[in-house]
C-alpha atoms as a PDB file:
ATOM      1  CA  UNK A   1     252.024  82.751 105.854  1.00  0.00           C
ATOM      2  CA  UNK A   2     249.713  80.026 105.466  1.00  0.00           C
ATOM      3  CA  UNK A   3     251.096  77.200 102.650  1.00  0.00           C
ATOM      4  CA  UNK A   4     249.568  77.803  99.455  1.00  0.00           C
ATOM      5  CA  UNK A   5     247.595  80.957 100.271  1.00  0.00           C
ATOM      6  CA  UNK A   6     248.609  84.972  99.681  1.00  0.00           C
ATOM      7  CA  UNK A   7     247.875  85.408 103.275  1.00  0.00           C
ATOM      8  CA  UNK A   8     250.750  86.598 106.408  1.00  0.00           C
ATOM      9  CA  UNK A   9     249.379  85.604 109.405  1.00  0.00           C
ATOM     10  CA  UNK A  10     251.534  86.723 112.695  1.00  0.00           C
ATOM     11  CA  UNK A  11     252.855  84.274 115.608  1.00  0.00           C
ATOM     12  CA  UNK A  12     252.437  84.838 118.732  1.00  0.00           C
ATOM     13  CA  UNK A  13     255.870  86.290 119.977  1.00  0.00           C
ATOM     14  CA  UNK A  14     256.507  87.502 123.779  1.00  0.00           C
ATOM     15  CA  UNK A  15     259.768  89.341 123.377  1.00  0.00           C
ATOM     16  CA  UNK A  16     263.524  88.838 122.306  1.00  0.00           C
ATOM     17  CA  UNK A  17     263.945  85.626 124.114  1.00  0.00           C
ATOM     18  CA  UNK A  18     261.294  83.788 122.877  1.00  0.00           C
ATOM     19  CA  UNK A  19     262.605  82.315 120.269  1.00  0.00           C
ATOM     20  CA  UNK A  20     259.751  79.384 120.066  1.00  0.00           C
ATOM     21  CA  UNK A  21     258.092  81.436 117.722  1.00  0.00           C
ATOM     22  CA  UNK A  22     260.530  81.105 115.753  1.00  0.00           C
ATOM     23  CA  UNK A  23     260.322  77.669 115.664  1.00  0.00           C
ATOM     24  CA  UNK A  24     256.388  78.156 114.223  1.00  0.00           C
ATOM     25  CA  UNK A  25     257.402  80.387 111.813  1.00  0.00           C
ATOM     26  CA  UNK A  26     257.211  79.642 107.836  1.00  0.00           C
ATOM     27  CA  UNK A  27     259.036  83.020 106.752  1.00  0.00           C
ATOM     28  CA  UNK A  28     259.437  86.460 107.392  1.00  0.00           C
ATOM     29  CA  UNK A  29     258.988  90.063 106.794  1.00  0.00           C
ATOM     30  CA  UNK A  30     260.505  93.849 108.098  1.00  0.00           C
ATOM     31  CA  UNK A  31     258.385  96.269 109.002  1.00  0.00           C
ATOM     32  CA  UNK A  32     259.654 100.122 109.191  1.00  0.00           C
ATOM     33  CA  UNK A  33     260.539 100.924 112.339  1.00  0.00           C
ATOM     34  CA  UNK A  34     256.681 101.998 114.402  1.00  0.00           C
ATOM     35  CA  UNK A  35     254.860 100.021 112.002  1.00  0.00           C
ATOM     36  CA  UNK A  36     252.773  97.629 114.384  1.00  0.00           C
ATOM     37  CA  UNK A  37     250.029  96.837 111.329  1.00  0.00           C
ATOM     38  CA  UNK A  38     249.436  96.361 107.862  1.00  0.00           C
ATOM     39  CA  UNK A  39     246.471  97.134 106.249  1.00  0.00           C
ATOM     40  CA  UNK A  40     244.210  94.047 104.655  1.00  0.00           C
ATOM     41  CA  UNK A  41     245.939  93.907 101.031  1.00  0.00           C
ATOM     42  CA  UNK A  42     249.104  95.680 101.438  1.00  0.00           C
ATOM     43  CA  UNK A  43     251.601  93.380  99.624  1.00  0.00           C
ATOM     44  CA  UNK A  44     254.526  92.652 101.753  1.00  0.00           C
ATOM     45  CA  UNK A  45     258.077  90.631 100.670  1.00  0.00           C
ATOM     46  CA  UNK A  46     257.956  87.195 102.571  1.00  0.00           C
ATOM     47  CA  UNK A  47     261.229  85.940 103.021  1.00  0.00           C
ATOM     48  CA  UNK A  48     261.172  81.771 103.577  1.00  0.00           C
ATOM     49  CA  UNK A  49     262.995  80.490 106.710  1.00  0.00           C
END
């Protein structure tokens, strides 16, 4: 999520132990299990890390 925007951006993330990303990350969000996108507008919960 970019700082004072409405938009979720994804990190780059190359499997379970990668936790770098991590490191980049702002927040997150859950996805159903399958879902690999989300359509342009979809509102999603953001949880801050």
């Amino acid at each position: 999520m970019l700082i004072g925007t409405d938009t979720v951006i994804p990190i780059d993330y190359h499997g379970s132990a990668h936790l770098n990303s991590y490191s980049e990350a702002f927040g997150i969000i859950a996805l159903d299990e399958g879902v690999f996108e989300i359509p342009a507008g979809e509102i999603v919960y953001v949880r801050q890390i």
